[in-house]
Protein backbone atom coordinates (compact mmCIF):
# COMPACT_ATOMS: atom_id res chain seq x y z
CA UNK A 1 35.14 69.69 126.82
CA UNK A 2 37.98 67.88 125.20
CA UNK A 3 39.10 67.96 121.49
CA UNK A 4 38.74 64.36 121.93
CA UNK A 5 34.79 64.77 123.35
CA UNK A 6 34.20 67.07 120.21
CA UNK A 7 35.47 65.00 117.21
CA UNK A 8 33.56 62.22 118.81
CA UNK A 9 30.16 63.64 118.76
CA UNK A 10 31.31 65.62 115.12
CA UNK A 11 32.14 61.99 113.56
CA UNK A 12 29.40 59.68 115.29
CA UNK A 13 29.61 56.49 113.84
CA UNK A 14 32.75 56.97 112.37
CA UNK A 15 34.46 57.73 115.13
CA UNK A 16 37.37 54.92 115.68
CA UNK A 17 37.82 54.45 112.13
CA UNK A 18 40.62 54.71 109.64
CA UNK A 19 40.85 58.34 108.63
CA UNK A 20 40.98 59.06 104.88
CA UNK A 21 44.92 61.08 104.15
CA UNK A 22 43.62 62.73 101.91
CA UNK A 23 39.33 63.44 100.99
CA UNK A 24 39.93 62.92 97.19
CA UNK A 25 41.56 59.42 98.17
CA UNK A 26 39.13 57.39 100.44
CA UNK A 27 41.04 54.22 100.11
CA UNK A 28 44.46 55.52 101.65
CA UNK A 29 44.74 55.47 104.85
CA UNK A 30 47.87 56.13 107.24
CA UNK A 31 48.18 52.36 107.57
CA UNK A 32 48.18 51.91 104.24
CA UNK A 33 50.83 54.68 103.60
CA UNK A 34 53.21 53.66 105.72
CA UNK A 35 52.58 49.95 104.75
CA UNK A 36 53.72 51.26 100.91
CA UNK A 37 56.69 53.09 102.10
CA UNK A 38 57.62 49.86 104.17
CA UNK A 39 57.42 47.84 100.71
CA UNK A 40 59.40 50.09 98.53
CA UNK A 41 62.00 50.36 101.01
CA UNK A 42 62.39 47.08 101.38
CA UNK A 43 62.13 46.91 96.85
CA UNK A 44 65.11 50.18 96.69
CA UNK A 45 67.52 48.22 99.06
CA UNK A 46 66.81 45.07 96.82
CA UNK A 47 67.40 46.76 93.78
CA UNK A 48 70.67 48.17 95.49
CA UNK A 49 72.05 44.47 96.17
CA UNK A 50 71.55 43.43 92.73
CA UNK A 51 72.98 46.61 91.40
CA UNK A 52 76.15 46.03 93.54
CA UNK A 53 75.91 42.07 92.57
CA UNK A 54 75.68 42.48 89.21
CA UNK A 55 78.66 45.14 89.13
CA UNK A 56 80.83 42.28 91.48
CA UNK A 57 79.74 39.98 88.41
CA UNK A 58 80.90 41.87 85.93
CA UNK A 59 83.77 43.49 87.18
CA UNK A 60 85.46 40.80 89.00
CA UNK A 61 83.73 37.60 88.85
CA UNK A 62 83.71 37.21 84.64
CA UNK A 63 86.97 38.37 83.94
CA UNK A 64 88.43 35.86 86.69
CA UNK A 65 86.29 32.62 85.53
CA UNK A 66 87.26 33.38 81.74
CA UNK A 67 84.37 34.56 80.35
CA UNK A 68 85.21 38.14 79.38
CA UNK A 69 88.67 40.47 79.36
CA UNK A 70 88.77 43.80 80.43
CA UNK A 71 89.65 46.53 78.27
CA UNK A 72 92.81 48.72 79.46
């Protein structure tokens, strides 16, 4: 008999459904994981533009418009 066979007639009813990562965390599941990594990669590359917009800003854009000088 197959693994597959086995864990089906071990799990019963739950057989099919979204497996737990970890038993102290019911609510996590491997869809929800990899839904959360999605997100903050997505949040760390938009914290990265700003970063790199807001350096731009201050090192280039202000001092050319007038609204600060750069000290030597």
């Amino acid at each position: 008999m197959g693994d597959s066979k086995r864990r089906k007639q071990a799990l019963g009813e739950d057989y099919g459904k979204p497996e737990p990562l970890f038993s102290w965390l019911p609510f996590l599941t491997k869809q929800k994981s990899s839904q959360f990594v999605q997100i903050t990669t997505v949040g760390a590359w938009v914290g990265i533009a700003l970063i790199a917009g807001a350096w731009i800003t201050i090192r280039f854009i202000g001092p050319a418009v007038g609204w600060w000088d750069l000290q030597d």
